[in-house]
C-alpha atoms as a PDB file:
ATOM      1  CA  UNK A   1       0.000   0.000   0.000  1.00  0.00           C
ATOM      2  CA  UNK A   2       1.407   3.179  -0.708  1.00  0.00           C
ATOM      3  CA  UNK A   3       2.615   5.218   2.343  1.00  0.00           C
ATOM      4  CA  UNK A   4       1.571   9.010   2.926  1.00  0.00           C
ATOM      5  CA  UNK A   5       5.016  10.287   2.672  1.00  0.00           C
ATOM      6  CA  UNK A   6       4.805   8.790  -1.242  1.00  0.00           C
ATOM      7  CA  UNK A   7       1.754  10.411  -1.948  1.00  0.00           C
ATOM      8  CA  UNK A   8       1.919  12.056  -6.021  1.00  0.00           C
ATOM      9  CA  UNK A   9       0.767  15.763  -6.810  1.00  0.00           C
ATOM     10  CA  UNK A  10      -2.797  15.176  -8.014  1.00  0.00           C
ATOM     11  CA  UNK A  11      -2.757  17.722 -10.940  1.00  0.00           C
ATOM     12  CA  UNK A  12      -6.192  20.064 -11.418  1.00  0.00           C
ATOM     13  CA  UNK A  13      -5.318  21.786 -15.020  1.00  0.00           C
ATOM     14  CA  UNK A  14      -6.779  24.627 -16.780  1.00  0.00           C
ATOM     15  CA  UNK A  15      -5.991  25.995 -20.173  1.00  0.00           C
ATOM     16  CA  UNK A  16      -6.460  29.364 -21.082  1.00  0.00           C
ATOM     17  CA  UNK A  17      -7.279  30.270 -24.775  1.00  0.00           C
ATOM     18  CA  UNK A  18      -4.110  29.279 -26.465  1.00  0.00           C
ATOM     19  CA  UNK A  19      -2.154  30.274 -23.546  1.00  0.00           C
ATOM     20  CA  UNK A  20      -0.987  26.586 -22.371  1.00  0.00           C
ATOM     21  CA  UNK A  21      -1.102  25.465 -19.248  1.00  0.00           C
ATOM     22  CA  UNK A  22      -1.127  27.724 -16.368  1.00  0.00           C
ATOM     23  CA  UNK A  23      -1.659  25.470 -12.925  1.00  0.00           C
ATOM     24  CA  UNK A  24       0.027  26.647  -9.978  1.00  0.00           C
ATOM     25  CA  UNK A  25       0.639  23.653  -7.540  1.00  0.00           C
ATOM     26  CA  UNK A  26       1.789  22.274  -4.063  1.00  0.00           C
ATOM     27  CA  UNK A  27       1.759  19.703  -1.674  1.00  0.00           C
ATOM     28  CA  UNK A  28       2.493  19.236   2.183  1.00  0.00           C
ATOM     29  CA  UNK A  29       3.907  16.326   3.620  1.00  0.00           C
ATOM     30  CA  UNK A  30       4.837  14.524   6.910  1.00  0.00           C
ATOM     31  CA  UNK A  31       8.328  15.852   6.066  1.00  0.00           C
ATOM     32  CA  UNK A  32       8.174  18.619   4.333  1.00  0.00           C
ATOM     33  CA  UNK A  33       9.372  18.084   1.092  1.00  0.00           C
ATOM     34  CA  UNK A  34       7.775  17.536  -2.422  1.00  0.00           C
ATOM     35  CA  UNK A  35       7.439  13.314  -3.796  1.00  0.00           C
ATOM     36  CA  UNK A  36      10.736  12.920  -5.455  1.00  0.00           C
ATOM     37  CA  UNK A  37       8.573  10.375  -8.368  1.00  0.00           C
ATOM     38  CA  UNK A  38       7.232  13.867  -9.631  1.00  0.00           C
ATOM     39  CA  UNK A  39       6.039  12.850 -12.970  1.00  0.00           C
ATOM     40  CA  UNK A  40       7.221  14.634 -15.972  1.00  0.00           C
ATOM     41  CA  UNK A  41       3.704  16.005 -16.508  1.00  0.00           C
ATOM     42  CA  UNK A  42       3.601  17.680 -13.063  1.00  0.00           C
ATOM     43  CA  UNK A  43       6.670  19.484 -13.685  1.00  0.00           C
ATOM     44  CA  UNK A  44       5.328  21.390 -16.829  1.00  0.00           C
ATOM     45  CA  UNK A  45       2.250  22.544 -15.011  1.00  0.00           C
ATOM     46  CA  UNK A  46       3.724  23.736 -11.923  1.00  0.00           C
ATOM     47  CA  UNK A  47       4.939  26.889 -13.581  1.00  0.00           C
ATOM     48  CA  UNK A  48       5.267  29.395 -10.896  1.00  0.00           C
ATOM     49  CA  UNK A  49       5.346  28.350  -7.385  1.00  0.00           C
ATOM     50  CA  UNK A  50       5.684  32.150  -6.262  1.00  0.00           C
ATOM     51  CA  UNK A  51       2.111  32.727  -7.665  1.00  0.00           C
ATOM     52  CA  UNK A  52       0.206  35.119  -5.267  1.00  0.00           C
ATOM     53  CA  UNK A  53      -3.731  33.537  -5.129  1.00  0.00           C
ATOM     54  CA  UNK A  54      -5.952  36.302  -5.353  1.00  0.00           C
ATOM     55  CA  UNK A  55      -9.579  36.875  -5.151  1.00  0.00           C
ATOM     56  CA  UNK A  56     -11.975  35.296  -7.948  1.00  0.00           C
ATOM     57  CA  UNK A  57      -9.789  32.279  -8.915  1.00  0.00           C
ATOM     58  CA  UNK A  58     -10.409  28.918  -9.062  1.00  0.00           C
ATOM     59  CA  UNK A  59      -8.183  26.635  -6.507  1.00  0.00           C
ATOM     60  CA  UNK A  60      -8.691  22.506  -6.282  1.00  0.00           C
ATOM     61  CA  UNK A  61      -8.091  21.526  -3.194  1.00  0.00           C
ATOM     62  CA  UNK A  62      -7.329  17.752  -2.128  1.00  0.00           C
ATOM     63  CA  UNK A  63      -6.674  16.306   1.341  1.00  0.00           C
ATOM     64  CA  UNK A  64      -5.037  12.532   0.746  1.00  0.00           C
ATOM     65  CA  UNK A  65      -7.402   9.987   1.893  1.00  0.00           C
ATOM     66  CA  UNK A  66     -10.563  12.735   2.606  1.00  0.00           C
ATOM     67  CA  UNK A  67     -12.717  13.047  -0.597  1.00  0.00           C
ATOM     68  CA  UNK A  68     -15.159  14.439   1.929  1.00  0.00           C
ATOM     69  CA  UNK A  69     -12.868  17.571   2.293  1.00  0.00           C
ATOM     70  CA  UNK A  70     -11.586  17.483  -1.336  1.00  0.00           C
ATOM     71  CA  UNK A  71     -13.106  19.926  -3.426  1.00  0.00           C
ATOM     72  CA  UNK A  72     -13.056  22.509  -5.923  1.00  0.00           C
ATOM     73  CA  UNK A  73     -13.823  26.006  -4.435  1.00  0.00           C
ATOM     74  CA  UNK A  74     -13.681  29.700  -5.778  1.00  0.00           C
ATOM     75  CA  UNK A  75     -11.665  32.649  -3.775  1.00  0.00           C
ATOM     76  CA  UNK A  76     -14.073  35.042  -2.494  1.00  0.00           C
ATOM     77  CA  UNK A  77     -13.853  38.521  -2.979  1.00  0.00           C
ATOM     78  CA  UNK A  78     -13.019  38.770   0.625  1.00  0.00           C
ATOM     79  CA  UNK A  79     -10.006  36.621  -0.158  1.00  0.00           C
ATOM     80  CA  UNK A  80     -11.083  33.789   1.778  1.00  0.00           C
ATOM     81  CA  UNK A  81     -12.087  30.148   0.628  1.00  0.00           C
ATOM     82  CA  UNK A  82     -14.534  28.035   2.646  1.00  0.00           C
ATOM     83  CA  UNK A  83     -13.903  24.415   3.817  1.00  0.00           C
ATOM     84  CA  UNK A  84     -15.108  21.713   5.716  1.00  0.00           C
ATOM     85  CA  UNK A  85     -13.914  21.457   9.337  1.00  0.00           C
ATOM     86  CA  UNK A  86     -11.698  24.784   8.825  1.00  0.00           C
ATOM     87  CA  UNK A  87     -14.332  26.725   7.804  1.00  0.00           C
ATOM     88  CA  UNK A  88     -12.921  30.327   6.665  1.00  0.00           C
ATOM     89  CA  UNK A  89      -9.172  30.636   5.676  1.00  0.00           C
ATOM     90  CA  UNK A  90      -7.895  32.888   4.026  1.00  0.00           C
ATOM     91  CA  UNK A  91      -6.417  32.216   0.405  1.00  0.00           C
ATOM     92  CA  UNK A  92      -5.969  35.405  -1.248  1.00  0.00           C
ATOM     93  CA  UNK A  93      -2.188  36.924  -1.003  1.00  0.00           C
ATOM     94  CA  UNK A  94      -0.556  33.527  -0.385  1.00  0.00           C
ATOM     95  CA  UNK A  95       1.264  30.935  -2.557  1.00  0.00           C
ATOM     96  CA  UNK A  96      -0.240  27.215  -3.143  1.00  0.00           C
ATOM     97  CA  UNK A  97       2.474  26.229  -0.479  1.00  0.00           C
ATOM     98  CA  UNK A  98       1.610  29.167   1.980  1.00  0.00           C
ATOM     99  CA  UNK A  99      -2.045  28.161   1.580  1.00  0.00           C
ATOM    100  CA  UNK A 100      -1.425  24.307   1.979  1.00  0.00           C
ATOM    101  CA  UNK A 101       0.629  24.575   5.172  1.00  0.00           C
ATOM    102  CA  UNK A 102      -2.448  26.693   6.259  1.00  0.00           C
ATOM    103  CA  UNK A 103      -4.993  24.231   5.948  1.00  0.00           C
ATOM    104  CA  UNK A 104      -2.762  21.607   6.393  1.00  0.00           C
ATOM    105  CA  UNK A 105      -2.577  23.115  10.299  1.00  0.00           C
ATOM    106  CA  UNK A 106      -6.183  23.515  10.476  1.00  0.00           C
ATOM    107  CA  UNK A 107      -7.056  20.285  10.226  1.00  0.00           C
ATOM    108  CA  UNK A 108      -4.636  18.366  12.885  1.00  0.00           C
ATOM    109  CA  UNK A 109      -6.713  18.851  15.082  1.00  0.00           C
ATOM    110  CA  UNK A 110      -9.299  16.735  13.353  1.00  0.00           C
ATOM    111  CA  UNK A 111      -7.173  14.274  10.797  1.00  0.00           C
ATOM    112  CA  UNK A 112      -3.235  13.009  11.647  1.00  0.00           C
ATOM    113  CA  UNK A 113      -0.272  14.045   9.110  1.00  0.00           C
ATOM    114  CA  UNK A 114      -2.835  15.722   6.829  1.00  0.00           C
ATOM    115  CA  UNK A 115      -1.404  15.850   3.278  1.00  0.00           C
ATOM    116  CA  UNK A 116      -2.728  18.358   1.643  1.00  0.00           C
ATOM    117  CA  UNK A 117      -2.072  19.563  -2.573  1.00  0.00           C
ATOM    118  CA  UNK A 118      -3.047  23.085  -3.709  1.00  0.00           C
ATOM    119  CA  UNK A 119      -4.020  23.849  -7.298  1.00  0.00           C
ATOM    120  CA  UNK A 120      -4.563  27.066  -8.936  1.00  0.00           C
ATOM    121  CA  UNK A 121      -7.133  25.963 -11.915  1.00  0.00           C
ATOM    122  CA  UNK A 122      -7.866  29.435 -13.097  1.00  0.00           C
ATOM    123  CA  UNK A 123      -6.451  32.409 -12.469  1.00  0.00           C
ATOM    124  CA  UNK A 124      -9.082  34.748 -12.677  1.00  0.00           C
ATOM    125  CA  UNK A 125      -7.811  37.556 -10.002  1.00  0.00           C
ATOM    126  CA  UNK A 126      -5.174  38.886 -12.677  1.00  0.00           C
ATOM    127  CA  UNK A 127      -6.288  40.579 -16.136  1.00  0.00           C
ATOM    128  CA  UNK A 128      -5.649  43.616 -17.983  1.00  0.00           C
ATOM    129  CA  UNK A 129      -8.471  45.342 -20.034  1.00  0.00           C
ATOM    130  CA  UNK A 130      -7.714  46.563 -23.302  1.00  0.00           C
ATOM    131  CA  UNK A 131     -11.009  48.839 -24.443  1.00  0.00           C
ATOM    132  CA  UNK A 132     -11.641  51.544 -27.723  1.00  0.00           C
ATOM    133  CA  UNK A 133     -10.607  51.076 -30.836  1.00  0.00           C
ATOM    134  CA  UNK A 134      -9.439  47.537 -31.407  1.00  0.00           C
ATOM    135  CA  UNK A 135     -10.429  44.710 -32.699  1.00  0.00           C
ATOM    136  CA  UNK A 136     -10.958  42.883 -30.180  1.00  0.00           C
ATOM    137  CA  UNK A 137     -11.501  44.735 -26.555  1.00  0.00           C
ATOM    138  CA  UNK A 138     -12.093  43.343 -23.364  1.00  0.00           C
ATOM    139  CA  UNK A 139     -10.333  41.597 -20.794  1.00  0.00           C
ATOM    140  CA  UNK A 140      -7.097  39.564 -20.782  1.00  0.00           C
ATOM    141  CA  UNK A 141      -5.358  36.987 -18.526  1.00  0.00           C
ATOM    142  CA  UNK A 142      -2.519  38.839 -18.112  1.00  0.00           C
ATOM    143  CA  UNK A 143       1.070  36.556 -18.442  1.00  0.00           C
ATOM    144  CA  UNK A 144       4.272  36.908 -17.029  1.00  0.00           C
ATOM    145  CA  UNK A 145       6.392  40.140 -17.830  1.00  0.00           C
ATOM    146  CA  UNK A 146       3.446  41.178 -20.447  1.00  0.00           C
ATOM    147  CA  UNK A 147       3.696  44.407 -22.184  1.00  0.00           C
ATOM    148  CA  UNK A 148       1.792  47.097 -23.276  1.00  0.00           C
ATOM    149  CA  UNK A 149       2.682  45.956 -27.280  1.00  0.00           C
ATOM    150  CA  UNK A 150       1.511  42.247 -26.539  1.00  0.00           C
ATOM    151  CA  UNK A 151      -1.645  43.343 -24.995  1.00  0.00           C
ATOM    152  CA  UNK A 152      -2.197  45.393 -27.516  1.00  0.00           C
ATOM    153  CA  UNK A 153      -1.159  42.298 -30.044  1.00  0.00           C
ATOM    154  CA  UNK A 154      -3.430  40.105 -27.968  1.00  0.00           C
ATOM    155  CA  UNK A 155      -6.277  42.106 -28.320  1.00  0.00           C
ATOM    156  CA  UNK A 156      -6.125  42.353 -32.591  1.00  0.00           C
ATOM    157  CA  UNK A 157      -4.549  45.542 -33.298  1.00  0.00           C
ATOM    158  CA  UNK A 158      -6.264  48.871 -34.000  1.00  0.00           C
ATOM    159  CA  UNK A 159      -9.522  49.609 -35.801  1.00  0.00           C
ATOM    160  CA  UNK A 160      -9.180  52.004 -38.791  1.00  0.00           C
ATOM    161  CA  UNK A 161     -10.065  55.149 -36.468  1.00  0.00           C
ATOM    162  CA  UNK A 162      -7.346  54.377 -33.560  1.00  0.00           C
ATOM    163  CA  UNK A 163      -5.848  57.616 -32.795  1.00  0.00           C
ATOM    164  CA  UNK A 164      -1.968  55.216 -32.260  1.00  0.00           C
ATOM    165  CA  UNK A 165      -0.275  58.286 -30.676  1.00  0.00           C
ATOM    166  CA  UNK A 166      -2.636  59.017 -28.032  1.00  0.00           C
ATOM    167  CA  UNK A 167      -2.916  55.718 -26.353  1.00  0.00           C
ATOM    168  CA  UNK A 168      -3.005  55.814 -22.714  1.00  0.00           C
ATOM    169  CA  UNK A 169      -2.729  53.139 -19.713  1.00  0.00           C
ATOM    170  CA  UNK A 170      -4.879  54.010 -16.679  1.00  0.00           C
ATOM    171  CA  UNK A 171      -3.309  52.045 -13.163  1.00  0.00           C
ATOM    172  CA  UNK A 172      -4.298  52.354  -9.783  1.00  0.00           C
ATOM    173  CA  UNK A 173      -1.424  53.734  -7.889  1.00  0.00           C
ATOM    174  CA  UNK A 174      -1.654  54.515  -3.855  1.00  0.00           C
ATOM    175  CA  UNK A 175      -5.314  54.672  -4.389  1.00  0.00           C
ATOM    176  CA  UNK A 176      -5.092  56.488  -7.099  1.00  0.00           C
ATOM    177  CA  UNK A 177      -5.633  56.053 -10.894  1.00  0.00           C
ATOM    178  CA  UNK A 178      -2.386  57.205 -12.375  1.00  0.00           C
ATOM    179  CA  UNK A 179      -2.939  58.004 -16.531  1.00  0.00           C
ATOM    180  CA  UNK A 180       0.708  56.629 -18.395  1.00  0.00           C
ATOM    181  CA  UNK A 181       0.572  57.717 -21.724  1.00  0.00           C
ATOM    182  CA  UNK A 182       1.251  55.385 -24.927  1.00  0.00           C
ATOM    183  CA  UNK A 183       2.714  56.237 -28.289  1.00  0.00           C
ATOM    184  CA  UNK A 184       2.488  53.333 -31.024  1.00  0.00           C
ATOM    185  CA  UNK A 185       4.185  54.567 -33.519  1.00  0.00           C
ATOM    186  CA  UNK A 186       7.233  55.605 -30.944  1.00  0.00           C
ATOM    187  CA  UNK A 187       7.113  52.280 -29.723  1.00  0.00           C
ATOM    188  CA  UNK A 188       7.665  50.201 -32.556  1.00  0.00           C
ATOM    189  CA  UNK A 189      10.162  52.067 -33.972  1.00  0.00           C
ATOM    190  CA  UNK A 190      12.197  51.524 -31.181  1.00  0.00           C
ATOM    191  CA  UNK A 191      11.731  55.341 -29.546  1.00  0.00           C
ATOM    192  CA  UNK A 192      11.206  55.872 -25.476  1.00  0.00           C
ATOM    193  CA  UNK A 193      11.020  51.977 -25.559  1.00  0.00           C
ATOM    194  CA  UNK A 194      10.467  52.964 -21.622  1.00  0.00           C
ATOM    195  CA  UNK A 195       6.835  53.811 -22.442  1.00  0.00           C
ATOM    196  CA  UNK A 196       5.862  49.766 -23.355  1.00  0.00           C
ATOM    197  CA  UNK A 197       5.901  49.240 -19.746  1.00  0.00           C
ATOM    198  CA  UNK A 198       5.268  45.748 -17.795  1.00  0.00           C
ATOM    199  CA  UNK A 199       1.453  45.730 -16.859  1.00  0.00           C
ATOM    200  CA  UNK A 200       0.146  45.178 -13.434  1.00  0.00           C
ATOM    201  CA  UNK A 201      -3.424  43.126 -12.872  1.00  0.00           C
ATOM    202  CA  UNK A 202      -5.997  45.656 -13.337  1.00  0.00           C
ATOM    203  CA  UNK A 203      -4.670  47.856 -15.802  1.00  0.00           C
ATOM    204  CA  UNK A 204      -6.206  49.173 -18.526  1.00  0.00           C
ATOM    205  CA  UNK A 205      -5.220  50.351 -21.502  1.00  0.00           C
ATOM    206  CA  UNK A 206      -7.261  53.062 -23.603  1.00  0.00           C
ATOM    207  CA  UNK A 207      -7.141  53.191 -27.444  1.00  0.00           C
ATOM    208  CA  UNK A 208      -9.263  56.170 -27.974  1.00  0.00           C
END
C-alpha cells in the first residue's frame, strides 16, 4: 500500500485560450518536502510556485485519503475560501504552499499528518483590459512580464479610427488612478522603448 510520505501531486489543469497550461501547484507532507517520483507532466504545469492567489480564482483543493474535504472552491472577494472542518481561511495573497501549510494546520486537530495539494485551476484575479478602438476589446489573462505591445497584439490591433499616438494606460497607484501615456508609432520604432511598460493586474489600456 502506498505510504503518505509517497503520496503524487494530483494535478487540477486549466488551459487558457491558447495560452498553455497555467496550474500553480503544491503539496504538504509529513516531512516537508515535495514526492521525489514527480512525474514529468507535473513538472510542466507547476509553472510558478511564487504565484500570489488572489480573489476570484479557481483553486482545487485535495486532502489525501478525505474526498469528503476534497473539493473545488472559488476565492471570495473577501479573499477567503470556505472548507469543511476549517471553515474560513484565508487564500488570497498567499502561494499554493503558503495556503497548503495553512490548511494543512487547520485540520490536525481533526485528521493526523494531513497531506494536503493546492491547485490554482484558473487564475481569474489577474487581467488587464484593453477597451476603444481595437479589434478585439475586453479583458485579458494577463502573463508573465506582459507588455503594453503584446496586450495590444493580444487584443487584434487597432480599428481604422485608432488615434496610435494618443494611447493611454490608466493604473491604480496609492489609491489612485495614475494616466501613463502610450505612443504606437514611438514604440515600434524603437523610440522611449520605456513607455511599453510591464502591466500590473488591473490595468487598462485606452485606445481612444
Amino acid at each position: 500500500m502506498m505510504q503518505r510520505n509517497l503520496v503524487g501531486l494530483i494535478i487540477a489543469a486549466s488551459l487558457f485560450s491558447g495560452l498553455g497550461p497555467s496550474v500553480i501547484q503544491s503539496a504538504t507532507q509529513d516531512n516537508g518536502t515535495a514526492p521525489s517520483s514527480q512525474s514529468p507532466a507535473a513538472n510542466t504545469v507547476a509553472t510558478d510556485p511564487d504565484y500570489k492567489i488572489g480573489a476570484q480564482d479557481m483553486l482545487r483543493i485535495d486532502v489525501w485519503k478525505e474526498p469528503d474535504i476534497s473539493r473545488v472552491v472559488p476565492v471570495r472577494p473577501d479573499g477567503k475560501i470556505t472548507l469543511p472542518l476549517v471553515n474560513d481561511v484565508q487564500a488570497s495573497g498567499l502561494t499554493t504552499t503558503q495556503l497548503a501549510a495553512k490548511i494543512a494546520e487547520g485540520l490536525k486537530k481533526y485528521i493526523t499528518s494531513p497531506q494536503v495539494t493546492v491547485g490554482v485551476t484558473e487564475i481569474n484575479s489577474r487581467r488587464i483590459f484593453v477597451s476603444g478602438e481595437v479589434a478585439h476589446p475586453g479583458a485579458f489573462p494577463l502573463l508573465p512580464h506582459m507588455t503594453v505591445l503584446q496586450a495590444l497584439s493580444s487584443a487584434g490591433g487597432f480599428t481604422q479610427f485608432a488615434r496610435e499616438k494618443k494611447i493611454y494606460i490608466l493604473r491604480m497607484e496609492d489609491g489612485k488612478q495614475v494616466k501613463h501615456p502610450f505612443n504606437y508609432k514611438e514604440a515600434v520604432s524603437g523610440k522611449n522603448v520605456e513607455q511599453n511598460i510591464i502591466l500590473e493586474g488591473g490595468d487598462i489600456i485606452v485606445v481612444p
